[in-house]
Protein backbone atom coordinates (compact mmCIF):
# COMPACT_ATOMS: atom_id res chain seq x y z
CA UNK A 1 -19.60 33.19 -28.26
CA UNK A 2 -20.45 33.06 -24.43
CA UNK A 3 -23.27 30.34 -24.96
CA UNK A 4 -20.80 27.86 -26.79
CA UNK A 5 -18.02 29.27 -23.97
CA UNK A 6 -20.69 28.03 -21.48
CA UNK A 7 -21.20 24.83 -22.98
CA UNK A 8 -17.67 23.79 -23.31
CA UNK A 9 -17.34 24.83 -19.70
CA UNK A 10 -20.40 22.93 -18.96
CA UNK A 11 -19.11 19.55 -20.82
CA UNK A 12 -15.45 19.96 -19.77
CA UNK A 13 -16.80 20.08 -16.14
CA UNK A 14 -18.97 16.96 -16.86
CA UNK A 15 -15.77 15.59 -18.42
CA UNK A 16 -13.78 16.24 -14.98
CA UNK A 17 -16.81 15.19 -12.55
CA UNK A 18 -16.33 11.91 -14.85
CA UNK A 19 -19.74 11.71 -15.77
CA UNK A 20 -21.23 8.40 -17.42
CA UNK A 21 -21.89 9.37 -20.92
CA UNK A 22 -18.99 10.90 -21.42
CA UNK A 23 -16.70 8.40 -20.21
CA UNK A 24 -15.92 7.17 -23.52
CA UNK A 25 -16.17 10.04 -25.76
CA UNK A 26 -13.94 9.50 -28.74
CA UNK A 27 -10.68 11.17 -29.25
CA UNK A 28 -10.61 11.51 -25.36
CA UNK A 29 -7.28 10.73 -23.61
CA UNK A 30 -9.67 8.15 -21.09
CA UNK A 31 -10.87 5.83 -24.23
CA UNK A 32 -9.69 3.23 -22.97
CA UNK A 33 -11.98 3.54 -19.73
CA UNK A 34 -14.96 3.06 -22.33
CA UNK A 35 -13.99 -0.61 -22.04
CA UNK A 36 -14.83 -0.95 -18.93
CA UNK A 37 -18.69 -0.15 -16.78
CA UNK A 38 -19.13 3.52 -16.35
CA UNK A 39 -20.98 2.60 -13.04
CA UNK A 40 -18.05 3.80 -10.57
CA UNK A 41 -17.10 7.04 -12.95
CA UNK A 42 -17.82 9.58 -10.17
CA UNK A 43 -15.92 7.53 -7.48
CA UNK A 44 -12.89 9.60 -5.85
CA UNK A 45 -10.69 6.01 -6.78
CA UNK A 46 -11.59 6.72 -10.57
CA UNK A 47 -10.13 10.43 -10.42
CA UNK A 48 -6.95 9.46 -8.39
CA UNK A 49 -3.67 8.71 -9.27
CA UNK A 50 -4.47 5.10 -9.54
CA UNK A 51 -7.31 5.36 -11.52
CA UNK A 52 -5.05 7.61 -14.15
CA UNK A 53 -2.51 4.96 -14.24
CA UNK A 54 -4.82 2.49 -14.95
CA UNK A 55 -6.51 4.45 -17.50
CA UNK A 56 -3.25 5.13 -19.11
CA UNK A 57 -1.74 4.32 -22.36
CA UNK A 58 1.38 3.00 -20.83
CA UNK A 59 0.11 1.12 -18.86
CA UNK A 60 -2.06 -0.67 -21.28
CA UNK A 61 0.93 -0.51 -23.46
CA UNK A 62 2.81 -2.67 -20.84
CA UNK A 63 0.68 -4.97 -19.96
CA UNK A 64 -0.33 -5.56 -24.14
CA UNK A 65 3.66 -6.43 -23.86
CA UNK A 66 3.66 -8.66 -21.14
CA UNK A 67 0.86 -10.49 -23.08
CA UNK A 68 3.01 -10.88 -26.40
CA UNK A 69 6.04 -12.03 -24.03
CA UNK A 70 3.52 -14.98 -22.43
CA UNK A 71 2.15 -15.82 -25.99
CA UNK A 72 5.74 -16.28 -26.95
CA UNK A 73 7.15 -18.52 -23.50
CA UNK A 74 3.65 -20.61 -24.28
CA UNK A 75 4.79 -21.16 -27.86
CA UNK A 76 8.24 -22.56 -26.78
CA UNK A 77 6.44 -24.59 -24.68
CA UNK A 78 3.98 -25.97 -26.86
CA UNK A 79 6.91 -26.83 -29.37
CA UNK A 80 9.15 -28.13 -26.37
CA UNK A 81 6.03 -30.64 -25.82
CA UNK A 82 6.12 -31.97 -30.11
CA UNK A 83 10.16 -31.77 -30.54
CA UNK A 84 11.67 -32.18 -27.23
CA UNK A 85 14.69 -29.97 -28.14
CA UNK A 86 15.08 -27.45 -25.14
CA UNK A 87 17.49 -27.92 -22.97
CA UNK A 88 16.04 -28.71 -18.94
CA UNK A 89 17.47 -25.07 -18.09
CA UNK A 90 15.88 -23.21 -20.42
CA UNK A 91 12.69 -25.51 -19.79
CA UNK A 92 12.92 -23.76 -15.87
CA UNK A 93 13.15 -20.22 -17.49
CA UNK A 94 9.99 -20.66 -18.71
CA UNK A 95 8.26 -21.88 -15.91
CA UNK A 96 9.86 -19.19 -13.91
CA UNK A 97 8.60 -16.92 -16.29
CA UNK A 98 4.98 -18.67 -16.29
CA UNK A 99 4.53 -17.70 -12.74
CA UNK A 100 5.84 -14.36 -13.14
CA UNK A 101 3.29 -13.68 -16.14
CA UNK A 102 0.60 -14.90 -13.85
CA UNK A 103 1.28 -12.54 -10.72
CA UNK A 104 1.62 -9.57 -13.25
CA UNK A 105 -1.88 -10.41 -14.71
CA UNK A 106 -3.29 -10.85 -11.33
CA UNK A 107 -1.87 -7.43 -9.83
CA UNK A 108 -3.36 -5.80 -13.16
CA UNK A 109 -7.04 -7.87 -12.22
CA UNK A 110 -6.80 -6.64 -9.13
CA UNK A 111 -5.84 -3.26 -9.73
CA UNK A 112 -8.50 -3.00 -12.71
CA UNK A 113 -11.12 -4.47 -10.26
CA UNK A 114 -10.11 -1.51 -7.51
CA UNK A 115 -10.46 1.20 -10.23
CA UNK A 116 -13.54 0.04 -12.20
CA UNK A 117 -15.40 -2.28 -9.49
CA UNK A 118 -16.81 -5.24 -10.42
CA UNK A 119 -19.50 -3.47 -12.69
CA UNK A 120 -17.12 -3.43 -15.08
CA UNK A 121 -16.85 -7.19 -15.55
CA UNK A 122 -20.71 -8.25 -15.31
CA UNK A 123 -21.26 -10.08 -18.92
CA UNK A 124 -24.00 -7.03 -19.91
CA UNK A 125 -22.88 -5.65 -23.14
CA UNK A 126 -19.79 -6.58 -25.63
CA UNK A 127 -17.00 -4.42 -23.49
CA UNK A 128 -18.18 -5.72 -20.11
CA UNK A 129 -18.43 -9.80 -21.80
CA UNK A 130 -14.46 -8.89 -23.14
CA UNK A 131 -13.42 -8.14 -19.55
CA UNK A 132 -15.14 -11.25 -18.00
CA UNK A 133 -13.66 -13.50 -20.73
CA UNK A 134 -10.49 -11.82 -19.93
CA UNK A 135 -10.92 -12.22 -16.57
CA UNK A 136 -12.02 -16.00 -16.38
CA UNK A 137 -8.78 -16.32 -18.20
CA UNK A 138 -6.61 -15.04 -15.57
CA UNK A 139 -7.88 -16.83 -12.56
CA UNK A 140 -8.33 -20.40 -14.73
CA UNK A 141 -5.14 -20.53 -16.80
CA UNK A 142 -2.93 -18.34 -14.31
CA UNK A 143 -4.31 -18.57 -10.69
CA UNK A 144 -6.27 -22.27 -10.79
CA UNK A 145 -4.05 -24.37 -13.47
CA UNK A 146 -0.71 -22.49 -12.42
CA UNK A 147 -0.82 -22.37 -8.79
CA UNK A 148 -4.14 -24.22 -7.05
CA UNK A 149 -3.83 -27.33 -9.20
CA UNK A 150 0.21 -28.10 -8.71
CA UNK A 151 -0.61 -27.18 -5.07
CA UNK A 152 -3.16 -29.95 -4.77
CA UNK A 153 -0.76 -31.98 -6.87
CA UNK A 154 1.58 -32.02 -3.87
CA UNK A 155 -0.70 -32.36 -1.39
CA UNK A 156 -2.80 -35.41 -2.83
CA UNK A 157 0.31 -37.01 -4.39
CA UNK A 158 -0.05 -36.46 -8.63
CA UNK A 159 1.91 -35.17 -11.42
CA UNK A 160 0.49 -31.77 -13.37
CA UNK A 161 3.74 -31.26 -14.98
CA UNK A 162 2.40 -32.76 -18.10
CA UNK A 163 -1.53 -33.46 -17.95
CA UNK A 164 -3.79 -31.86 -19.48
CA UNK A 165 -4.35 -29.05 -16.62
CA UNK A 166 -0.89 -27.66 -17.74
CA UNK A 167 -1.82 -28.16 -21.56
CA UNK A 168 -4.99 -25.44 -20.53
CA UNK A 169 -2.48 -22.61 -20.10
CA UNK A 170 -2.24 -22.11 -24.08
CA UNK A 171 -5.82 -20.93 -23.91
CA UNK A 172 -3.98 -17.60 -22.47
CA UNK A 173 -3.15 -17.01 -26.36
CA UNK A 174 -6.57 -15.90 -26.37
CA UNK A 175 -5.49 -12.38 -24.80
CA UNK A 176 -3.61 -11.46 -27.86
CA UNK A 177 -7.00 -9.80 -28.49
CA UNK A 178 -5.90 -7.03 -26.14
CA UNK A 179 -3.42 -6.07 -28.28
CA UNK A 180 -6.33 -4.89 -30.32
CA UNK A 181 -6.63 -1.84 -27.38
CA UNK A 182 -3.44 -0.32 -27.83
CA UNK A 183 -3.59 -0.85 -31.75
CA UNK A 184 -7.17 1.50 -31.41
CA UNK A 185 -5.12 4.51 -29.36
CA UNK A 186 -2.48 4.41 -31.12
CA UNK A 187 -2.17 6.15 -34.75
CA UNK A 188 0.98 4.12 -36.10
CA UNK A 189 -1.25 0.52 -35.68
CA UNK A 190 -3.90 2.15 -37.20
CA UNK A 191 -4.12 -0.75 -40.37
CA UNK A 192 -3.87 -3.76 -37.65
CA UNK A 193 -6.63 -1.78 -35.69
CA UNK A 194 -8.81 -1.68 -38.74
CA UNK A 195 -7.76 -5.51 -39.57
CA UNK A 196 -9.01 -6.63 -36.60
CA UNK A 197 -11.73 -4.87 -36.51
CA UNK A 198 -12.88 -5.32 -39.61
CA UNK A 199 -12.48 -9.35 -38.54
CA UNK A 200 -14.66 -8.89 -35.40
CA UNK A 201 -17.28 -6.85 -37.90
CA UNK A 202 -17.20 -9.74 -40.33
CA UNK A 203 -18.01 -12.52 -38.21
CA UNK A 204 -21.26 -12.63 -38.91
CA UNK A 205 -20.93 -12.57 -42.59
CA UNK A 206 -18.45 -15.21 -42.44
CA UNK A 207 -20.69 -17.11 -40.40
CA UNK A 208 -23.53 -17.26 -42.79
CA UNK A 209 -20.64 -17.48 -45.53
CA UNK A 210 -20.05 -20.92 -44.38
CA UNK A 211 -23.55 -21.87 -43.99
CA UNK A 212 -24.51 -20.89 -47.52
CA UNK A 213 -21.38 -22.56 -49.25
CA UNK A 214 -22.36 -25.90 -46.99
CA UNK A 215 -25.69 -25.92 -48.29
CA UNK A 216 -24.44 -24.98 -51.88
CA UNK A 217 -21.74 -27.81 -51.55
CA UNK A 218 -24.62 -29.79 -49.95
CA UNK A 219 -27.36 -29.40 -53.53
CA UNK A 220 -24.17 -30.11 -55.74
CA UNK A 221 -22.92 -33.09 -53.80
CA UNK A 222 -26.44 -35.00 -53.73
CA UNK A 223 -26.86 -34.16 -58.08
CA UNK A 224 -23.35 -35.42 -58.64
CA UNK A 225 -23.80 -38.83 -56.35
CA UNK A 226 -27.00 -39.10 -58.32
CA UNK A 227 -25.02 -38.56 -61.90
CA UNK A 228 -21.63 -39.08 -61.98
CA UNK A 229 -20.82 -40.90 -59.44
CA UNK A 230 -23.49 -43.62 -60.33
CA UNK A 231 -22.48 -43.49 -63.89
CA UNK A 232 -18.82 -44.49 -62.54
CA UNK A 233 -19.70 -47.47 -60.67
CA UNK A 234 -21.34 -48.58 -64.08
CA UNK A 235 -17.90 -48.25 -65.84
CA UNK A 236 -16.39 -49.83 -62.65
CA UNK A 237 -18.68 -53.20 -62.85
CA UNK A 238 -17.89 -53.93 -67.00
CA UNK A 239 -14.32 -52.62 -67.14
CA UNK A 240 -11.70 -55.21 -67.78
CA UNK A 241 -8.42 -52.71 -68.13
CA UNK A 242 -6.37 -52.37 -64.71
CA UNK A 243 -5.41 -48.56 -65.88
CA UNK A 244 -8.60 -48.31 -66.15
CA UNK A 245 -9.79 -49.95 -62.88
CA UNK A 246 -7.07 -48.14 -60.80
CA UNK A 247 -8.25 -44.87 -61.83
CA UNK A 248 -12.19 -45.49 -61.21
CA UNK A 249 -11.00 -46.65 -58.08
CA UNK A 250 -9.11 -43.59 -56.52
CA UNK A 251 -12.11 -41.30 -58.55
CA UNK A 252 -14.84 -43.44 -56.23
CA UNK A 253 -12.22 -42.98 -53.50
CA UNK A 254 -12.84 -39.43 -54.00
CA UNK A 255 -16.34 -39.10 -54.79
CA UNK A 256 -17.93 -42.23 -53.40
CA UNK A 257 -20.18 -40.96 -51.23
CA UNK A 258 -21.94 -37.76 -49.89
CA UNK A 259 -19.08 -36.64 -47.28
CA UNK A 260 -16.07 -37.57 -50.10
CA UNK A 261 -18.21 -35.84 -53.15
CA UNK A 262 -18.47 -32.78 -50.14
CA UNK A 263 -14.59 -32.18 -49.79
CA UNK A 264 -13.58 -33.12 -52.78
CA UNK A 265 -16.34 -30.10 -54.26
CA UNK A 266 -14.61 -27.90 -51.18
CA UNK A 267 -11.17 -28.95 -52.77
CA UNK A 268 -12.94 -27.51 -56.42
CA UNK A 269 -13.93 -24.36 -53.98
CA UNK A 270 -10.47 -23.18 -53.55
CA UNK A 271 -9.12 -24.21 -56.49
CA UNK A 272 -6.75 -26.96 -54.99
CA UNK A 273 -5.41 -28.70 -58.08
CA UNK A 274 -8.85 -29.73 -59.00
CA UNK A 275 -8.44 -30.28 -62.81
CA UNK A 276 -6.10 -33.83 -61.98
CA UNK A 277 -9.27 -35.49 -60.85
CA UNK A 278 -11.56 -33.75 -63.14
CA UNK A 279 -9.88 -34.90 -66.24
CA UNK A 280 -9.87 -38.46 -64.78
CA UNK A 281 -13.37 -38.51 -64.49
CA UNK A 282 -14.05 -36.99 -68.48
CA UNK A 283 -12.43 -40.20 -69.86
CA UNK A 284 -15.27 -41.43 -67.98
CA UNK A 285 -18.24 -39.02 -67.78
CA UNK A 286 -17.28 -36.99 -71.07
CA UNK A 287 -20.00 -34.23 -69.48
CA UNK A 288 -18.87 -34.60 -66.29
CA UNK A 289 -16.97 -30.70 -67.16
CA UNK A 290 -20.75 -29.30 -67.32
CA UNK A 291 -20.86 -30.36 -63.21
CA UNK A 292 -18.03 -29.17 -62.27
CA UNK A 293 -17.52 -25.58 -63.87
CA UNK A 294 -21.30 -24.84 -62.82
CA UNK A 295 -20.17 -25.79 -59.12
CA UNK A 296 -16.83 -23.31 -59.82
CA UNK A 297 -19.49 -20.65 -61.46
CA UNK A 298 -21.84 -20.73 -58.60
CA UNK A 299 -19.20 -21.17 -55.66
CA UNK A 300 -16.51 -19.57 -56.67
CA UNK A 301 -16.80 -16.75 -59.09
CA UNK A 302 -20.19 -15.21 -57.83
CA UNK A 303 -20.72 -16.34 -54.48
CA UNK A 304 -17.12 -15.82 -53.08
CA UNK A 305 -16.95 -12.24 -54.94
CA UNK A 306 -20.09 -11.41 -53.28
CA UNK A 307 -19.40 -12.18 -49.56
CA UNK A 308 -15.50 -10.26 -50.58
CA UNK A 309 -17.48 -7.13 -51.82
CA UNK A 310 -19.66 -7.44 -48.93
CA UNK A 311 -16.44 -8.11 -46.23
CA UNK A 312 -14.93 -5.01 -47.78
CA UNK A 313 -18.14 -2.74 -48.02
CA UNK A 314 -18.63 -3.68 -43.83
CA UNK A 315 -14.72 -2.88 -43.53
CA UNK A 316 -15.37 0.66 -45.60
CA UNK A 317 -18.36 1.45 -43.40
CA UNK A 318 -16.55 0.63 -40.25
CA UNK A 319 -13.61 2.85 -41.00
CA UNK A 320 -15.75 5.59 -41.69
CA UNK A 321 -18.32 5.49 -38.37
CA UNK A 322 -14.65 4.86 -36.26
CA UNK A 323 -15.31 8.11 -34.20
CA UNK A 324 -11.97 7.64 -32.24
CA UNK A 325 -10.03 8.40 -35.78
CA UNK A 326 -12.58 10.74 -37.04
CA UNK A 327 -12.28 12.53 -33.52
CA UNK A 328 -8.39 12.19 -33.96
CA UNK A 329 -8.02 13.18 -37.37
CA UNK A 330 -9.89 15.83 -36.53
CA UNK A 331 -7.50 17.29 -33.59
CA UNK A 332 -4.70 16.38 -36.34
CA UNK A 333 -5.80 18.85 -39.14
CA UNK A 334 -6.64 21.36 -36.24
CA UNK A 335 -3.59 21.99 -34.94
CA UNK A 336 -2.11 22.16 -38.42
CA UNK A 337 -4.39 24.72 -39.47
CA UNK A 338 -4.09 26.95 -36.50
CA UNK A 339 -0.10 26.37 -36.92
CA UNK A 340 -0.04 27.26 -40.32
CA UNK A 341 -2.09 30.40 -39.43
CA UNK A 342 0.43 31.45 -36.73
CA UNK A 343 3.17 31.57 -39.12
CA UNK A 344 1.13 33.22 -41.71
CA UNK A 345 0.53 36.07 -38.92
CA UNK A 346 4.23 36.40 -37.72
CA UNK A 347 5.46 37.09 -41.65
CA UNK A 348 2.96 39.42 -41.78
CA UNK A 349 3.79 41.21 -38.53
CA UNK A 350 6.70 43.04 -39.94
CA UNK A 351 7.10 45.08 -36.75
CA UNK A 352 6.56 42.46 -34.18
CA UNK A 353 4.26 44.40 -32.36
CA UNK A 354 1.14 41.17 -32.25
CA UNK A 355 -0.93 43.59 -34.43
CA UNK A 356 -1.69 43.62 -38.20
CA UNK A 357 -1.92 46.87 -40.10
CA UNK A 358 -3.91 48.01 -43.38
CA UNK A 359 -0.29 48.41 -44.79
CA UNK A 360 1.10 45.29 -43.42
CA UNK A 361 -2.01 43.06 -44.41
CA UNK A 362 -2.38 44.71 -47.95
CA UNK A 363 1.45 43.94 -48.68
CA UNK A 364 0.73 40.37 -47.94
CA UNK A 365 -1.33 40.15 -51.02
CA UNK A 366 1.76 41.45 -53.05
CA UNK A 367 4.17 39.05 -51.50
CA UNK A 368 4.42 36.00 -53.88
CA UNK A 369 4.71 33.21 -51.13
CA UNK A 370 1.81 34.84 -48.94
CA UNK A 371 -0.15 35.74 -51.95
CA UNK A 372 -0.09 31.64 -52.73
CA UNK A 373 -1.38 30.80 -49.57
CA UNK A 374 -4.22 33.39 -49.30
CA UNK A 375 -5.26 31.77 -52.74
CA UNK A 376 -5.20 28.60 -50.92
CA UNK A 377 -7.70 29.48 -49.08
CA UNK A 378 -10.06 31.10 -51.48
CA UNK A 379 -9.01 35.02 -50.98
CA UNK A 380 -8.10 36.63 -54.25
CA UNK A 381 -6.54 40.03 -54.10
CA UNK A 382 -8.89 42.29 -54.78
CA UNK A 383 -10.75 40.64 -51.68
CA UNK A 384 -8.26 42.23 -49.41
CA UNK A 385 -10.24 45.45 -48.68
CA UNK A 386 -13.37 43.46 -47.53
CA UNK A 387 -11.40 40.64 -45.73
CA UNK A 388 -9.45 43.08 -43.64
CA UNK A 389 -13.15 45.03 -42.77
CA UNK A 390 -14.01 41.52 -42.04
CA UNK A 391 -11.17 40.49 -39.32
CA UNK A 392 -11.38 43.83 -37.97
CA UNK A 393 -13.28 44.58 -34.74
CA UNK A 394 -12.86 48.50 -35.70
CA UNK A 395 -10.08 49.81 -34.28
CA UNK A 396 -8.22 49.66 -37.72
CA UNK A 397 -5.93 46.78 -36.08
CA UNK A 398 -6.22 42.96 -36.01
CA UNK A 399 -5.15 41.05 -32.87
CA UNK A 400 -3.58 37.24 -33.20
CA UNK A 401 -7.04 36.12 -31.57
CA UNK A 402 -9.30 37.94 -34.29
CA UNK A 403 -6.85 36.52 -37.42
CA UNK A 404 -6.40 33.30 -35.87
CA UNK A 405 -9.96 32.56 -35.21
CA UNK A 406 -11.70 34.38 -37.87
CA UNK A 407 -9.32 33.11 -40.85
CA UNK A 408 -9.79 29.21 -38.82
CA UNK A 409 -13.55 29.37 -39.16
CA UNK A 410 -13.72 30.43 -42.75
CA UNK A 411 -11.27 27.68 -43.85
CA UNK A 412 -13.24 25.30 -42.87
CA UNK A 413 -16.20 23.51 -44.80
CA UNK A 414 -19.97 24.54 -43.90
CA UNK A 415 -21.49 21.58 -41.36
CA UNK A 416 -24.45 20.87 -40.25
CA UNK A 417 -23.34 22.04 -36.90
CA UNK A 418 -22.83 25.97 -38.06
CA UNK A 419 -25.82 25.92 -40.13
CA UNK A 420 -27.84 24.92 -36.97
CA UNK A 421 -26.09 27.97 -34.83
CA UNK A 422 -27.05 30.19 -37.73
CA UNK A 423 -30.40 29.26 -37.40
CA UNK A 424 -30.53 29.78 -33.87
CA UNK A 425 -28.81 33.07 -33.83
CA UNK A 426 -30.71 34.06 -36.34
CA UNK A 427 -34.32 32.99 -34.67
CA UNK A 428 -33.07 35.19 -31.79
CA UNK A 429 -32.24 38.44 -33.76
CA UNK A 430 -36.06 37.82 -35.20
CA UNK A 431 -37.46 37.50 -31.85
CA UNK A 432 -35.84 40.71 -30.83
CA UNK A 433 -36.97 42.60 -33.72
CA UNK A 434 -40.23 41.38 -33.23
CA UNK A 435 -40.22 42.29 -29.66
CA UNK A 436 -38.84 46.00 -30.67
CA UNK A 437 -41.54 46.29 -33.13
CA UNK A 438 -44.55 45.53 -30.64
CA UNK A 439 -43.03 48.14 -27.88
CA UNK A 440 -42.81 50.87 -31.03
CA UNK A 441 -46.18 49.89 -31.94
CA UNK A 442 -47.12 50.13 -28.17
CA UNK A 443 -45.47 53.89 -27.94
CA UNK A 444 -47.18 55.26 -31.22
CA UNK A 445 -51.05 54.46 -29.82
CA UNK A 446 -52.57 56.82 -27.91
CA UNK A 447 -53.30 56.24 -23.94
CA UNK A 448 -56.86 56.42 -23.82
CA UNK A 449 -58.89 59.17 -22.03
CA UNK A 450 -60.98 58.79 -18.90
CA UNK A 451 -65.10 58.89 -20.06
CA UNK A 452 -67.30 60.86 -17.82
CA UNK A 453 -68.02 64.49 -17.84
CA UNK A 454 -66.95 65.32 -13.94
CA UNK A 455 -63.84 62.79 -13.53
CA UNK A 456 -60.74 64.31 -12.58
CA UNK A 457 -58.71 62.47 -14.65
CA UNK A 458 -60.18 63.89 -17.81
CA UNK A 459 -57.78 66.93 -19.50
CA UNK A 460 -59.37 69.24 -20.88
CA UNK A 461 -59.97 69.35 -24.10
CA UNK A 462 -58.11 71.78 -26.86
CA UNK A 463 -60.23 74.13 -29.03
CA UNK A 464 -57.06 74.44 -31.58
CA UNK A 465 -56.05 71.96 -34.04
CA UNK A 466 -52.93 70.76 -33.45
CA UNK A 467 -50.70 68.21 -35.41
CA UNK A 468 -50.64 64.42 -33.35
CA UNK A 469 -47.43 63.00 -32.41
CA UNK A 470 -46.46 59.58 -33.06
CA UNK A 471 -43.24 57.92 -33.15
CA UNK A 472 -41.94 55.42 -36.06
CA UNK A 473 -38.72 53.88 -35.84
CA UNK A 474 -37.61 55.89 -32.35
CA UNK A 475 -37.89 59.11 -34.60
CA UNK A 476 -41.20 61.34 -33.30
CA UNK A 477 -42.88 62.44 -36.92
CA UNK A 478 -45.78 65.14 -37.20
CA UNK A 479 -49.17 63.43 -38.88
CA UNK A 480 -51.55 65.79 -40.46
CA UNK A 481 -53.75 67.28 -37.68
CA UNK A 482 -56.98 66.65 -36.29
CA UNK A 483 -58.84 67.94 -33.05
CA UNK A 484 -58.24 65.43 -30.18
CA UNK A 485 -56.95 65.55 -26.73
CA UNK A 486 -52.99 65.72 -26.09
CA UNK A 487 -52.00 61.90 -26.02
CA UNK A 488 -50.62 60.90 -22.25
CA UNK A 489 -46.39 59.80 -23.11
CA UNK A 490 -45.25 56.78 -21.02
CA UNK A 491 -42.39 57.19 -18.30
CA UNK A 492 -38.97 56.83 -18.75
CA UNK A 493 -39.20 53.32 -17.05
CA UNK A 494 -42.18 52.65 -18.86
CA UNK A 495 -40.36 53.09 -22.41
């Protein structure tokens, strides 16, 4: 109990000296300083006031609203630029609020860049490249297209009103991705956190997604060009019917040519009202159906069902290596365990004195609602006797602190964590033994006599025969006697 006492000292002291590794330690109220460099963690800025306000929820929760609130001016203004159907004063509101969005994001830059340095937005690793993008965005939509450009605008004499400098600020939509921050620290977004993080995760296997339908779509285009679409240029050169001529037409329309055959296969992929054009071509092509349901077999019903089951087995995976919910979740069923506890102890503290009783504690085994509970957790009654031994330190009482944490550690499940403490402890307890063993062993031998008929260290010898002493266990035991000199006993020290 002192060594893990000591080591939660040590690590909450590393926690408060803000040490680098454990800057973003999951489930810790400072998680969302794990998105930026841990370089300037032991600064005195980091551990100020500042530094915790930056660091905060709220404040990330403010400035993720102030983000939605620009997204949503931008969008009025992007539809004000295709309709025209704002009025001029509500066209000003926005601008006004354009400027103040920009002078919010640059205080937070700026007050992000006093806390966290500019470690924290060198393009090393994936956090530091999202502050950098973030921060480019600032200074080029906000700072440069907002206020520098319009500036040189009146100076040199040009409009930026509506060029395509101003049409640059709906790259800020971009920052929506913070929103993904708050959604992580927060447990009531925690489906939008795992959305989006299970779209960052899948990326790659979307990626190669495309690349493999492309090439399938590719293989598939070049055999039906070489089949079908050959075969229906043949029709198209000896048919004399104009129904038939119109339709061979709008088919070659289709499927004349690598890129048409290409989309109009894509248009098969997702199942677009593909059959109009395939049943057109089988008054043509009467196999023509072979093609196309081997395309639909291949594309569709195996490969698109493999990169879904692979999409979902990355999103399972992901959800369960999330240490900030595993950490939280954690916490969660914590405190409901120790609360349930506590109110298990106070209705079995019939005298309110903040000690348990043999009576008290055996009657809670007869009470129907307790007697549920204790069940709950694996105690039968006729366990009561050795459970009670068990939270007992011996004084015939238990304490809150011996129910509470005796009765939390044996309701929860064996890890690998507890086995590796019992292992310890119990390497220790063999060392010891060990160690008691060789001093015994030490005691029970004889200190040898000095050789040498005139040294003065030599006793002298007995004529009797006495019984020699030896001691086995710490207990001194008589062996059956012999002549031989009265064995020298080590100090008190010495023992």
């Amino acid at each position: 109990a002192q060594t893990d006492r000591s080591l939660d000292d040590r690590s909450s002291s590393k926690e408060g000296g803000g040490s680098p590794g454990r800057a973003g330690a999951p489930g810790s109220k400072s998680s969302v300083s794990s998105m930026y460099s841990s370089s300037s963690a032991g600064s005195p800025t980091r551990r100020s006031w500042l530094g915790r306000l930056v660091r905060s929820l709220a404040f990330e929760s403010v400035m993720a609203a102030c983000i939605l609130a620009n997204c949503i001016t931008v969008g009025m203004w992007a539809h004000q630029l295709a309709s025209n159907q704002f009025s001029s004063g509500l066209m000003s509101a926005l601008e006004i609020a354009e400027h103040c969005f920009v002078a919010i994001f640059l205080v937070e830059l700026a007050l992000k860049l006093k806390v966290f340095g500019w470690q924290a937005f060198k393009p090393m690793d994936a956090n530091s490249r999202s502050n950098f993008t973030d921060m480019v965005l600032v200074i080029f939509t906000g700072l440069i297209v907002m206020w520098l450009v319009p500036l040189l605008g009146l100076i040199c004499g040009f409009d930026t009103a509506t060029g395509p400098f101003k049409t640059l600020t709906v790259m800020r939509t971009v920052r929506l991705v913070r929103l993904a921050r708050v959604f992580q620290r927060v447990p009531l977004f925690r489906e939008a956190w795992m959305l989006i993080r299970g779209l960052g995760d899948s990326s790659r296997t979307l990626c190669w997604t495309c690349v493999v339908i492309f090439l399938v779509t590719y293989v598939f285009a070049i055999v039906g060009l070489a089949t079908i679409v050959t075969e229906l240029k043949a029709v198209r050169q000896v048919s004399n019917d104009p129904v038939d001529i119109a339709k061979l037409d709008e088919l070659l329309v289709l499927m004349g040519g690598l890129d048409r055959l290409m989309a109009t296969l894509v248009q098969v992929l997702t199942m677009d009202s593909f059959h109009y054009f395939t049943r057109m071509t089988l008054d043509f092509v009467w196999w023509s159906w072979i093609y196309f349901y081997a395309y639909v077999a291949v594309a569709v019903v195996v490969l698109m069902n493999l990169v879904t089951a692979i999409i979902v087995e990355n999103a399972m995976e992901t959800s369960k290596a999330d240490q900030d919910h595993v950490a939280n979740e954690m916490e969660a069923k914590r405190k409901k365990d120790m609360s349930s506890l506590k109110r298990l102890f106070r209705s079995m503290d019939k005298d309110g004195g903040g000690t348990l009783s043999w009576d008290e504690f055996s009657h809670s085994f007869e009470d129907p609602d307790m007697s549920r509970y204790w069940k709950s957790l694996d105690f039968q009654p006729e366990d009561c006797i050795e459970l009670f031994h068990l939270l007992d330190d011996g004084d015939g009482e238990i304490t809150t602190t011996e129910f509470l944490d005796a009765l939390f550690r044996m309701s929860r499940s064996v890890n690998s964590k507890d086995i590796f403490k019992l292992q310890k402890g119990l390497e220790k307890i063999t060392g010891t033994v060990d160690s008691v063993a060789a001093r015994l062993r030490m005691l029970s031998v004889p200190a040898p006599a000095a050789t040498g008929a005139n040294s003065p260290l030599q006793p002298s010898p007995t004529k009797e025969t006495s019984p020699r002493i030896s001691v086995i266990g710490g207990v001194p035991s008589p062996r059956s006697g012999r002549t031989s000199l009265s064995p020298r006993l080590p100090s008190k020290e010495t023992a």
